[in-house]
N, C-alpha and C. Protein backbone atom coordinates (compact mmCIF):
# COMPACT_ATOMS: atom_id res chain seq x y z
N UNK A 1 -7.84 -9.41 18.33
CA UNK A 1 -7.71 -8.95 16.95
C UNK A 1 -6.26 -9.16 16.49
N UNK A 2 -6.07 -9.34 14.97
CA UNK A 2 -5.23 -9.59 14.40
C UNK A 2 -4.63 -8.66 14.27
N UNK A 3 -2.77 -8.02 14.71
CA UNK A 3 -1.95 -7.07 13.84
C UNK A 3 -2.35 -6.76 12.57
N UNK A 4 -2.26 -5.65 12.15
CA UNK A 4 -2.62 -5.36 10.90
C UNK A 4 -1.30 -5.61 10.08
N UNK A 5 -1.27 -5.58 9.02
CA UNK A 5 0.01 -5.56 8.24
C UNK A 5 0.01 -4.27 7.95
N UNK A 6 1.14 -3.87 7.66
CA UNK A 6 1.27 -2.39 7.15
C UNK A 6 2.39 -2.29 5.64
N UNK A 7 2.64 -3.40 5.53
CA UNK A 7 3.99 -3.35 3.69
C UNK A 7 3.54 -4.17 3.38
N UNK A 8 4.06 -4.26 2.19
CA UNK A 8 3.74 -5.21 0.85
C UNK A 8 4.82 -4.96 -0.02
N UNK A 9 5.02 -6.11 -0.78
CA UNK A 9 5.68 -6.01 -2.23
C UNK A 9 5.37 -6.94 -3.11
N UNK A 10 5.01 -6.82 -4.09
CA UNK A 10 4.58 -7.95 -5.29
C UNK A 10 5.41 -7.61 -7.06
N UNK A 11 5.07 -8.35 -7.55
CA UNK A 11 5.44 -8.68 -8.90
C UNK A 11 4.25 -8.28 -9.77
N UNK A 12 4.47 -7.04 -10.55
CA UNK A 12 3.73 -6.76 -11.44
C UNK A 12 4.23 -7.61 -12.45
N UNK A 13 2.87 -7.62 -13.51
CA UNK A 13 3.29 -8.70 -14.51
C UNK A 13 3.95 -8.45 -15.51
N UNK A 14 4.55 -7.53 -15.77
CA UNK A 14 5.90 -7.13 -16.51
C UNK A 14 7.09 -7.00 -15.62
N UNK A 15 7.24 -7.66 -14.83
CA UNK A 15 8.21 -8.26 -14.17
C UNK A 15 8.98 -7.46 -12.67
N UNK A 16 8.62 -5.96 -12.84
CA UNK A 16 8.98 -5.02 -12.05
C UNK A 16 8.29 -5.30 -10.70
N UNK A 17 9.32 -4.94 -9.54
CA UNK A 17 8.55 -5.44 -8.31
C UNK A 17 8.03 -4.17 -7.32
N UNK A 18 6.78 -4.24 -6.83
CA UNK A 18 6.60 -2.68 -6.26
C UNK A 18 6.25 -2.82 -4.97
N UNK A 19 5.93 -1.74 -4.19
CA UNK A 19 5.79 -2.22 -2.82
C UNK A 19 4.86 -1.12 -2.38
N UNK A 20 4.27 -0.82 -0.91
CA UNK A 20 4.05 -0.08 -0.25
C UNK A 20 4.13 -0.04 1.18
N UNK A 21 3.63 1.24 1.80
CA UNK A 21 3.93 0.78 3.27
C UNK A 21 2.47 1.75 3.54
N UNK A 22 1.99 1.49 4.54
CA UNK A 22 0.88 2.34 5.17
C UNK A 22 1.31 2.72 6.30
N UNK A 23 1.41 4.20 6.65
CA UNK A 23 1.97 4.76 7.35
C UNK A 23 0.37 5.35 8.46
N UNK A 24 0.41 4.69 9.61
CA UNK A 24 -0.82 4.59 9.92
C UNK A 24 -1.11 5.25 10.99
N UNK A 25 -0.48 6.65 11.37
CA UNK A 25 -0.85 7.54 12.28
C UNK A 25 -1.11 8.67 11.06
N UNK A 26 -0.40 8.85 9.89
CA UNK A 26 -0.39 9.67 8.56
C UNK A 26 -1.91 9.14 7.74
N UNK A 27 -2.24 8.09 8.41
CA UNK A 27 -3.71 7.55 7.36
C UNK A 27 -2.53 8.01 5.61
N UNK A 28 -1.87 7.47 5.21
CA UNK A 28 -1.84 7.53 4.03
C UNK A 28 -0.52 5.78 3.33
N UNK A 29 -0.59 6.14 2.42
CA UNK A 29 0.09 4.85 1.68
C UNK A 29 1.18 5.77 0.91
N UNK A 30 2.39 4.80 1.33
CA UNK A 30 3.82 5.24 0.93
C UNK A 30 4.46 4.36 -0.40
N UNK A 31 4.22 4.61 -2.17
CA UNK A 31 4.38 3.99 -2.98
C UNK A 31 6.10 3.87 -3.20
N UNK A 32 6.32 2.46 -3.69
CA UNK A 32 8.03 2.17 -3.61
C UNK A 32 7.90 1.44 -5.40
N UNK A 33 8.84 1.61 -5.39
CA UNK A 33 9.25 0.50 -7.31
C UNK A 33 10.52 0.70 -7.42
N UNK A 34 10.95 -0.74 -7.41
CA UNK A 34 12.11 -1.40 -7.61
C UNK A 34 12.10 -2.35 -6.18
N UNK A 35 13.46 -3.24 -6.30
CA UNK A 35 13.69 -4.13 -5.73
C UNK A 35 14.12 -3.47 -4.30
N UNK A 36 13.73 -4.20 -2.91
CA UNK A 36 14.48 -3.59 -2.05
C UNK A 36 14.01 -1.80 -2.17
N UNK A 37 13.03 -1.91 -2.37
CA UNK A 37 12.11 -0.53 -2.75
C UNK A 37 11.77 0.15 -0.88
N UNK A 38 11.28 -0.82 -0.01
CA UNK A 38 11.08 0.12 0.93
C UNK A 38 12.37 0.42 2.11
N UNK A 39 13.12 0.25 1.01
CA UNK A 39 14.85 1.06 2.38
C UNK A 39 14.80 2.28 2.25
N UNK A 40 14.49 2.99 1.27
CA UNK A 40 14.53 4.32 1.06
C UNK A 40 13.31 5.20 0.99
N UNK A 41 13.76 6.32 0.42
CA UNK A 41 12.43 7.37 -0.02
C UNK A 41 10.84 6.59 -0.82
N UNK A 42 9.92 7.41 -0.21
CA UNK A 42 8.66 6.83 -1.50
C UNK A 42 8.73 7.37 -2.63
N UNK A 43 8.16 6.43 -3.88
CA UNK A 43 7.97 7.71 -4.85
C UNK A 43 6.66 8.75 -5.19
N UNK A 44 5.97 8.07 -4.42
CA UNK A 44 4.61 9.11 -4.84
C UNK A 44 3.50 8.38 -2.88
N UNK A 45 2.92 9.81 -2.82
CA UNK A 45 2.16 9.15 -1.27
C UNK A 45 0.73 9.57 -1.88
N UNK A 46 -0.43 8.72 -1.19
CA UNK A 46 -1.36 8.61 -1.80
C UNK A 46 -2.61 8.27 -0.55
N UNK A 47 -3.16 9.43 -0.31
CA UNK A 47 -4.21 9.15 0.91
C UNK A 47 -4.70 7.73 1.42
N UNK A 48 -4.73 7.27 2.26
CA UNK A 48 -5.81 6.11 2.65
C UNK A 48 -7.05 6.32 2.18
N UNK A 49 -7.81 7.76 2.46
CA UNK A 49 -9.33 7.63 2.32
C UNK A 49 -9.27 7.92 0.42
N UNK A 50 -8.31 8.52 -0.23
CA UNK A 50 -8.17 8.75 -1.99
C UNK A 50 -7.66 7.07 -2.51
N UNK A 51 -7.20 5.80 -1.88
CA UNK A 51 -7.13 4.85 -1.57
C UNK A 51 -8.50 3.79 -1.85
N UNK A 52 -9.43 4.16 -0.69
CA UNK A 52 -10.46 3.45 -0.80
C UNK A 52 -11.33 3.70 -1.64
N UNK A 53 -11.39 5.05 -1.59
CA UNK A 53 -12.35 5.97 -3.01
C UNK A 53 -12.07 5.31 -4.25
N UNK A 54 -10.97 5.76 -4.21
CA UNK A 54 -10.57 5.47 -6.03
C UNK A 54 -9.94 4.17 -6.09
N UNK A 55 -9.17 3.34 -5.30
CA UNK A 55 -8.32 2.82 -5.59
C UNK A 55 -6.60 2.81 -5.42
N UNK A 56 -5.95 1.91 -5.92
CA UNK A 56 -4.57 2.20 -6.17
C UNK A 56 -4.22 3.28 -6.89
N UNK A 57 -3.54 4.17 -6.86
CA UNK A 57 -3.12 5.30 -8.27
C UNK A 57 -1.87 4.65 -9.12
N UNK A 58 -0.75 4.06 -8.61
CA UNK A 58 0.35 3.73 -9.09
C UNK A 58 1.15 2.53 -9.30
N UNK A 59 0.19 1.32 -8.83
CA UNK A 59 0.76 -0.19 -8.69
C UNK A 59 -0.73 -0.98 -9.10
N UNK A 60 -0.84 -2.18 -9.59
CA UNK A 60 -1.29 -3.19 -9.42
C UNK A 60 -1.21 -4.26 -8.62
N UNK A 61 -1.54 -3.81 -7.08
CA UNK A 61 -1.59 -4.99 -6.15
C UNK A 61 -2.22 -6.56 -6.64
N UNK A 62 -1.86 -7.59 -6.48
CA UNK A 62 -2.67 -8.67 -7.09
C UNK A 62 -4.25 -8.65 -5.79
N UNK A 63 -5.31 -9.37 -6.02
CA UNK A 63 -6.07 -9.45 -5.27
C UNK A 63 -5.80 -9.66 -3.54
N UNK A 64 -5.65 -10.42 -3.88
CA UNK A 64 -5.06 -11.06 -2.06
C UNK A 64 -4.34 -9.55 -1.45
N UNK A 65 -3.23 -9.01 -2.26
CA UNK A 65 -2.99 -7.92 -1.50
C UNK A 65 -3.44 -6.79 -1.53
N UNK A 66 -4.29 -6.48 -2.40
CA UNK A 66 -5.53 -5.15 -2.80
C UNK A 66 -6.14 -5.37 -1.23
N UNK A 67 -6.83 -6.89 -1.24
CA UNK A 67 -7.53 -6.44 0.04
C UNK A 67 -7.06 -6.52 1.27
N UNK A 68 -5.93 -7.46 1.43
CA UNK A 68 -5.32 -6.44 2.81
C UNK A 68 -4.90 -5.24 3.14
N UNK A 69 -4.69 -4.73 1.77
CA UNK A 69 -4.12 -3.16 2.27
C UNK A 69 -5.40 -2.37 2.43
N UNK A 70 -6.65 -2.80 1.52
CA UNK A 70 -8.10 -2.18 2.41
C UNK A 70 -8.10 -2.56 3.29
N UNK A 71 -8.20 -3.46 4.02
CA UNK A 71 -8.73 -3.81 5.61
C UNK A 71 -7.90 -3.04 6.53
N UNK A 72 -6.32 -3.25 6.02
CA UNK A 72 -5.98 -1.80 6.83
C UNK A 72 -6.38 -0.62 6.82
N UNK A 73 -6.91 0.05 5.96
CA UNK A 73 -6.87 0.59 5.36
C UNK A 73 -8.38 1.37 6.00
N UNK A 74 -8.76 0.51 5.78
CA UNK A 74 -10.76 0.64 6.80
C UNK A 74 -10.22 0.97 8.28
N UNK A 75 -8.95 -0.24 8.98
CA UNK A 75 -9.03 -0.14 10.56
C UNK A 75 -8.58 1.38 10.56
N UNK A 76 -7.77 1.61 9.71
CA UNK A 76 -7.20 3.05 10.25
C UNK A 76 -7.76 3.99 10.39
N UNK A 77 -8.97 4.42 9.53
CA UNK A 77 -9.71 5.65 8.88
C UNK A 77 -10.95 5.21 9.80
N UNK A 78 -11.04 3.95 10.50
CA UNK A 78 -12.27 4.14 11.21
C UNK A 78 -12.16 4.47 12.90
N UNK A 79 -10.72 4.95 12.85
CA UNK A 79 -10.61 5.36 14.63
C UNK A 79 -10.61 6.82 14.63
């Protein structure tokens, strides 16, 4: 099996760049905005399983990275 990824950062389309990290003994997602966003504090944390339910709460991942952060997102919540 493949490492999972656990960060991301992309380009929302108003130009701002956002990120996350999945913190994967916490089952939850650590939201970042701005550049160089995951050196520091998150700004908002947001369940894995409130994640798959609902969705993103605070970023627009583009596709490609929506669904890797589910697939992590599934491996974690299914052990």
């Amino acid at each position: 099996m493949n490492p999972l990824n656990t960060a991301w950062m992309w380009k929302q389309d108003d130009g701002e760049i956002w990120g996350l990290t999945v913190d994967t003994e916490k089952q939850r997602v650590e939201w970042f905005d701005g550049i160089g966003c995951a050196c520091g504090d998150s700004f908002a944390i947001q369940t894995a399983a409130d994640f798959l339910a609902k969705g993103p709460r605070y970023g627009e991942p583009p596709p490609d990275v929506l669904s890797e952060i589910q697939t992590t997102l599934k491996a974690i919540t299914a052990t």
